[in-house]
N, C-alpha and C. Protein backbone atom coordinates (compact mmCIF):
# COMPACT_ATOMS: atom_id res chain seq x y z
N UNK A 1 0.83 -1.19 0.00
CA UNK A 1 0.00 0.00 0.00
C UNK A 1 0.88 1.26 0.00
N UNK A 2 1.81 1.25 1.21
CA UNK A 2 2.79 2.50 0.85
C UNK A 2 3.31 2.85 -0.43
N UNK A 3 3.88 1.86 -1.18
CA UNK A 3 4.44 2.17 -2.65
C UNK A 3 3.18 2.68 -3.45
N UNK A 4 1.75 2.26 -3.44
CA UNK A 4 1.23 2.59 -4.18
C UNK A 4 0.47 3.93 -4.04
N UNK A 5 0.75 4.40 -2.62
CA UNK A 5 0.13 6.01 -2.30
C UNK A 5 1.75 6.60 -2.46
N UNK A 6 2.60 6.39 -2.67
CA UNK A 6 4.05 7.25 -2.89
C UNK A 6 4.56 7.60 -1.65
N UNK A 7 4.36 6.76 -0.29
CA UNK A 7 5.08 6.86 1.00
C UNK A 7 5.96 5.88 1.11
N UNK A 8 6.94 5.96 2.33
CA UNK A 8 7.84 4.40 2.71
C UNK A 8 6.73 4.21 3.51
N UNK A 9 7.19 2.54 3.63
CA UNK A 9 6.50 1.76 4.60
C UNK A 9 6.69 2.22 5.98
N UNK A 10 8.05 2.82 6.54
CA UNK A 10 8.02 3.44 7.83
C UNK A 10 6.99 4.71 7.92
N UNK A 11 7.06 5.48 6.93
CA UNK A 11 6.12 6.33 7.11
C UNK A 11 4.35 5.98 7.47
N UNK A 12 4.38 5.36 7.02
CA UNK A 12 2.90 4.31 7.28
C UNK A 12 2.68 3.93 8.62
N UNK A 13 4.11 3.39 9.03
CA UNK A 13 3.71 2.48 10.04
C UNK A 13 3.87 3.91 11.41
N UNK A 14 4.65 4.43 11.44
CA UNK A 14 4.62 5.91 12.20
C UNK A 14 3.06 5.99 12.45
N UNK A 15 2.66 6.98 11.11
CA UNK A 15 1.19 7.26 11.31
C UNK A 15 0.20 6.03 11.86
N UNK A 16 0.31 5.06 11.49
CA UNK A 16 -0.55 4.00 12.11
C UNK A 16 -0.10 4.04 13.85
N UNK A 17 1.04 4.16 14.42
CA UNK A 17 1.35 3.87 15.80
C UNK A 17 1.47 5.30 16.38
N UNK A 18 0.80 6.11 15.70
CA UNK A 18 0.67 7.86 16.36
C UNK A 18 1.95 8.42 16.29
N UNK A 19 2.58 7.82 15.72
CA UNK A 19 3.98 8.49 16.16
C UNK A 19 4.30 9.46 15.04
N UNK A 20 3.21 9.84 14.02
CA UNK A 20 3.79 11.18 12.77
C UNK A 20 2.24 12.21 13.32
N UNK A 21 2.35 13.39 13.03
CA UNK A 21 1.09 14.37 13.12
C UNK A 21 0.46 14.28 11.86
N UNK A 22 -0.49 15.16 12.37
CA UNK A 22 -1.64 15.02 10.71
C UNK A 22 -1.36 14.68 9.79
N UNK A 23 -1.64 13.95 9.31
CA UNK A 23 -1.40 13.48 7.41
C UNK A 23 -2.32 14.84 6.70
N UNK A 24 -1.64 14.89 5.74
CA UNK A 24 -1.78 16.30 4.67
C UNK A 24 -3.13 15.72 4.02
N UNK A 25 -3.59 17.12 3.20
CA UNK A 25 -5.02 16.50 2.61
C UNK A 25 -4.76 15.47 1.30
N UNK A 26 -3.54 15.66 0.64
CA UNK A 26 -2.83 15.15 -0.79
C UNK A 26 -2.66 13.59 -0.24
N UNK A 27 -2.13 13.62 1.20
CA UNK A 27 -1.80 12.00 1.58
C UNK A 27 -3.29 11.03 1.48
N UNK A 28 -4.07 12.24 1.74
CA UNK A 28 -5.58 11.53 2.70
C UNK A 28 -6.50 11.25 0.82
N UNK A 29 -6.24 11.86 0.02
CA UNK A 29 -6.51 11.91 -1.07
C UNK A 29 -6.03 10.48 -1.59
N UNK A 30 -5.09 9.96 -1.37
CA UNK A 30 -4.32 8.74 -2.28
C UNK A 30 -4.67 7.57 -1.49
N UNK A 31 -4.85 7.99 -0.35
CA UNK A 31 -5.27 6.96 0.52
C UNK A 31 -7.14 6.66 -0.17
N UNK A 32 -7.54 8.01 -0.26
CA UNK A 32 -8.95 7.76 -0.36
C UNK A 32 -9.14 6.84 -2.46
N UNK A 33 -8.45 7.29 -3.14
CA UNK A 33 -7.68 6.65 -4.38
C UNK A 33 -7.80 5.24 -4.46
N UNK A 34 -6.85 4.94 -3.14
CA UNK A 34 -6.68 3.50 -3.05
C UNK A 34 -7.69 2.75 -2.72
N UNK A 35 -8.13 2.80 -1.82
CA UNK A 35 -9.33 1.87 -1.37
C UNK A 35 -10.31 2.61 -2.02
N UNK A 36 -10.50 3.14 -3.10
CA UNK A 36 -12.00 3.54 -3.92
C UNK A 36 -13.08 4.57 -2.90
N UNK A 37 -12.98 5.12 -2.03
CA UNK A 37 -13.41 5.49 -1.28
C UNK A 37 -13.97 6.92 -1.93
N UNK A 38 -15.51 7.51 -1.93
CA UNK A 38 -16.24 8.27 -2.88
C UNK A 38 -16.86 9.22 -1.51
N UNK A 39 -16.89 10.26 -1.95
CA UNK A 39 -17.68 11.48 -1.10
C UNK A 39 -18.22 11.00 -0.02
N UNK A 40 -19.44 10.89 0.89
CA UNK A 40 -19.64 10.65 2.37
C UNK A 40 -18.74 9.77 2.91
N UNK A 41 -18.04 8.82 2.28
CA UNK A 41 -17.11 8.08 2.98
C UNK A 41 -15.66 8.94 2.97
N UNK A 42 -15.56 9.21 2.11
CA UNK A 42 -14.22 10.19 1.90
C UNK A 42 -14.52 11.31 3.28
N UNK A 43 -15.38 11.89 3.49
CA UNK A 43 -15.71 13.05 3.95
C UNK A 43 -15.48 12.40 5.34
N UNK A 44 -16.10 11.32 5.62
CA UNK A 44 -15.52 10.81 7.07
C UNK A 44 -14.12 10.16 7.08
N UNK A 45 -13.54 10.06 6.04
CA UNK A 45 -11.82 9.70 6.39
C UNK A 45 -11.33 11.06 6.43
N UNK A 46 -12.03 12.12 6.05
CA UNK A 46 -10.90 13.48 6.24
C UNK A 46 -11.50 13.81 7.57
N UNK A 47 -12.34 13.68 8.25
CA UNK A 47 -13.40 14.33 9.71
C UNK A 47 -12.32 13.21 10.08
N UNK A 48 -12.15 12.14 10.59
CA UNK A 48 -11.47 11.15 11.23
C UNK A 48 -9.69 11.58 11.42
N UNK A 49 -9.56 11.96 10.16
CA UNK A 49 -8.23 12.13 10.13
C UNK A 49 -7.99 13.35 11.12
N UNK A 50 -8.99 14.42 10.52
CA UNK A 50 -8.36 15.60 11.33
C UNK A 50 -8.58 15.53 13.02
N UNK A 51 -9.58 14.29 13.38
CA UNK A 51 -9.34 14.12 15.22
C UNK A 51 -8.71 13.68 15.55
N UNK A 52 -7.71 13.17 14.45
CA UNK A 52 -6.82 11.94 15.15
C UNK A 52 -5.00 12.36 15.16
N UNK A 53 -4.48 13.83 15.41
CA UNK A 53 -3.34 13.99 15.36
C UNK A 53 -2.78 14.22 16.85
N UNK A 54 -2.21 13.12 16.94
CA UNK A 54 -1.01 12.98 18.15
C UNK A 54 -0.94 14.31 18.72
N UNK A 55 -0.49 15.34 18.03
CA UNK A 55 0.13 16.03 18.74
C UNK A 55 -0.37 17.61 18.29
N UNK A 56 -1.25 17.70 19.45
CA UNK A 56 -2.49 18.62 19.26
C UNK A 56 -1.52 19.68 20.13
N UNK A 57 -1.75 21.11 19.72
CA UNK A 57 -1.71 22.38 20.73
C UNK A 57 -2.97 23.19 20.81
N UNK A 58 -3.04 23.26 21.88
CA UNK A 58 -4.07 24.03 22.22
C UNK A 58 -3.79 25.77 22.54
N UNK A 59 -3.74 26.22 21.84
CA UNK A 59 -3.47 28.24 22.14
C UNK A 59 -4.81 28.96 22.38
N UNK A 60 -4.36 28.74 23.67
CA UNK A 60 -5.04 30.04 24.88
C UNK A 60 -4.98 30.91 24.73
N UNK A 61 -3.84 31.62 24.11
CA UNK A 61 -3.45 33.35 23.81
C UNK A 61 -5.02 33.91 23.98
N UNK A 62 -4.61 35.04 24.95
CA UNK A 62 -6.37 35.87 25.22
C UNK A 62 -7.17 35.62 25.50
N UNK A 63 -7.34 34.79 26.32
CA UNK A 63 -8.62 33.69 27.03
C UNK A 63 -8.21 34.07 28.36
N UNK A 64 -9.42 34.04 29.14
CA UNK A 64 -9.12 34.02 29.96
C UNK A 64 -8.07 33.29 30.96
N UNK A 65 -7.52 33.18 32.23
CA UNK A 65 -7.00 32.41 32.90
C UNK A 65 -6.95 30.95 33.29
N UNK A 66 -8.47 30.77 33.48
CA UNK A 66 -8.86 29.68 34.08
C UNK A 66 -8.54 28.75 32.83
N UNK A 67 -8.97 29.47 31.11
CA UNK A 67 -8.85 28.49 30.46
C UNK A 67 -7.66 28.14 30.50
N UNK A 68 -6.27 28.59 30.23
CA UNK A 68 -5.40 28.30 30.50
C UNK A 68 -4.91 27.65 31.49
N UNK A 69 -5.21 27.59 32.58
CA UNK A 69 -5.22 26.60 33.55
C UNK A 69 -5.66 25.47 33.29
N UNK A 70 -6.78 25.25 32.63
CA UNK A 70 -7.70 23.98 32.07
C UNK A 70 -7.01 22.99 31.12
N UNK A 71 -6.74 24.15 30.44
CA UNK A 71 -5.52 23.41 29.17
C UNK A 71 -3.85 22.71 29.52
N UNK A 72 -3.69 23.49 30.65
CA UNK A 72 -2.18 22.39 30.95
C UNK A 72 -3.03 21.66 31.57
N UNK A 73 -3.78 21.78 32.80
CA UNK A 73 -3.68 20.84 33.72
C UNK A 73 -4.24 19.37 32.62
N UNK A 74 -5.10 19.66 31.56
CA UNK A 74 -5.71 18.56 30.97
C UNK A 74 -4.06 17.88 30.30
N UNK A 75 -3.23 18.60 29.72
CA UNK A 75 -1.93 17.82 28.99
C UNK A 75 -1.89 17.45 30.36
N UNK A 76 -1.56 17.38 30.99
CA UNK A 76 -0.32 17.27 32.44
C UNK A 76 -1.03 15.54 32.92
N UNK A 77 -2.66 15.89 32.97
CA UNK A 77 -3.48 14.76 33.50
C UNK A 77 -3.95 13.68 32.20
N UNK A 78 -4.17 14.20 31.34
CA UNK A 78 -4.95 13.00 30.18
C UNK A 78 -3.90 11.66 29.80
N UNK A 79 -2.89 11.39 30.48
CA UNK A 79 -2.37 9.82 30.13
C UNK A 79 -3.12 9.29 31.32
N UNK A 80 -3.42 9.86 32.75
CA UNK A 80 -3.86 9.19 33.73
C UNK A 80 -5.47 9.09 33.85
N UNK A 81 -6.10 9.86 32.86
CA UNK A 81 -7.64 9.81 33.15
C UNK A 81 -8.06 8.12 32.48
N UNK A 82 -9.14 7.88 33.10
CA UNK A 82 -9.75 6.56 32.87
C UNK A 82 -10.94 6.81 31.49
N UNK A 83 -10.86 5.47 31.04
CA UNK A 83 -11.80 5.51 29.88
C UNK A 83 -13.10 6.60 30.14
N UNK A 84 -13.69 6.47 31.11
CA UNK A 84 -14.93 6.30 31.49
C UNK A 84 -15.04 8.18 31.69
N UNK A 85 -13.81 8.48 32.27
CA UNK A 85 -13.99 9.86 32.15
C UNK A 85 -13.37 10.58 31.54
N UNK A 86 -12.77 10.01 30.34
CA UNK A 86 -12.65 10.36 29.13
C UNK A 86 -13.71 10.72 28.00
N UNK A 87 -14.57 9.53 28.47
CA UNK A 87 -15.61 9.32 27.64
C UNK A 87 -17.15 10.78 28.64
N UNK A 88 -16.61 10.69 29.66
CA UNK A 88 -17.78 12.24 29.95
C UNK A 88 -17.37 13.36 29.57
N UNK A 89 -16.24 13.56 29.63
CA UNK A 89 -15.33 14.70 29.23
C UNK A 89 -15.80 14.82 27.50
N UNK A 90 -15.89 13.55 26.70
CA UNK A 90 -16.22 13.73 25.26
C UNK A 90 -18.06 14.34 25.15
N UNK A 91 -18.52 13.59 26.22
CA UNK A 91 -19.81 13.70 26.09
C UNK A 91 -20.42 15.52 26.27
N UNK A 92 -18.94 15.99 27.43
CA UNK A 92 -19.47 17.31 27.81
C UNK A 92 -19.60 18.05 26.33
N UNK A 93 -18.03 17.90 25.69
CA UNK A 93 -17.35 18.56 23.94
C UNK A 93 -18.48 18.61 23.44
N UNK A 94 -19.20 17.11 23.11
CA UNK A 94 -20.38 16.87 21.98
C UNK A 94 -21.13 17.80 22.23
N UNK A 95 -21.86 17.69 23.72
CA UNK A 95 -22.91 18.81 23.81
C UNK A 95 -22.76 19.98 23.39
N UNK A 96 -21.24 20.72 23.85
CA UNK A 96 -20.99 21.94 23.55
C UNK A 96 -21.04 22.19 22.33
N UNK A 97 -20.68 21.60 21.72
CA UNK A 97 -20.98 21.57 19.77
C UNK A 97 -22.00 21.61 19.37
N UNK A 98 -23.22 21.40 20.12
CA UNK A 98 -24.56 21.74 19.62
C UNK A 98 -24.97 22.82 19.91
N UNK A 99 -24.33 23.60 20.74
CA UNK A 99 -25.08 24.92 21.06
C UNK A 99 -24.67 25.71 20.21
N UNK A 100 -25.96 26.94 20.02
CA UNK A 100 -25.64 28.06 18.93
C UNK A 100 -24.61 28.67 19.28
């Protein structure tokens, strides 16, 4: 598969084990190429792709305090949080995404 999207195989295997950041839209394109993959499905390999980069920053610049507080303490704590309140913590996000 790598040879045929124009990556090495280490590069592949990186991104598969989190260990590269976002794949570009051109990568996500050859990928979508390969496995035949057509508009609503495509559209959820690029929504998928873009939640899924290792190595997220979060910039506070001009926010208040607290958010900034919120934001390390979450790097500092999220290898130790448990599924379960991981998964309320997602549930709070979702909600917030529905509001106007």
């Amino acid at each position: 598969m790598a040879a045929a999207i124009g990556v090495s195989p280490a590069y592949l295997s990186a991104l598969e084990h989190g260990k590269r950041g976002l794949p570009n839209f051109d990568f996500l394109q050859r990928v979508a190429g390969y496995f035949n993959i057509i508009w609503d499905e495509a559209e959820e390999l690029f929504s998928v792709a873009g939640r899924s980069d290792p190595k997220v920053v979060v910039d506070t610049a001009g926010m208040k305090p607290e958010y900034t507080a919120f934001a390390n303490d979450l790097a500092k704590l999220i290898r130790h949080l448990s599924p379960d309140v991981i998964r309320q913590m997602q549930d709070i996000l979702d909600s917030a995404k529905k509001r106007p």
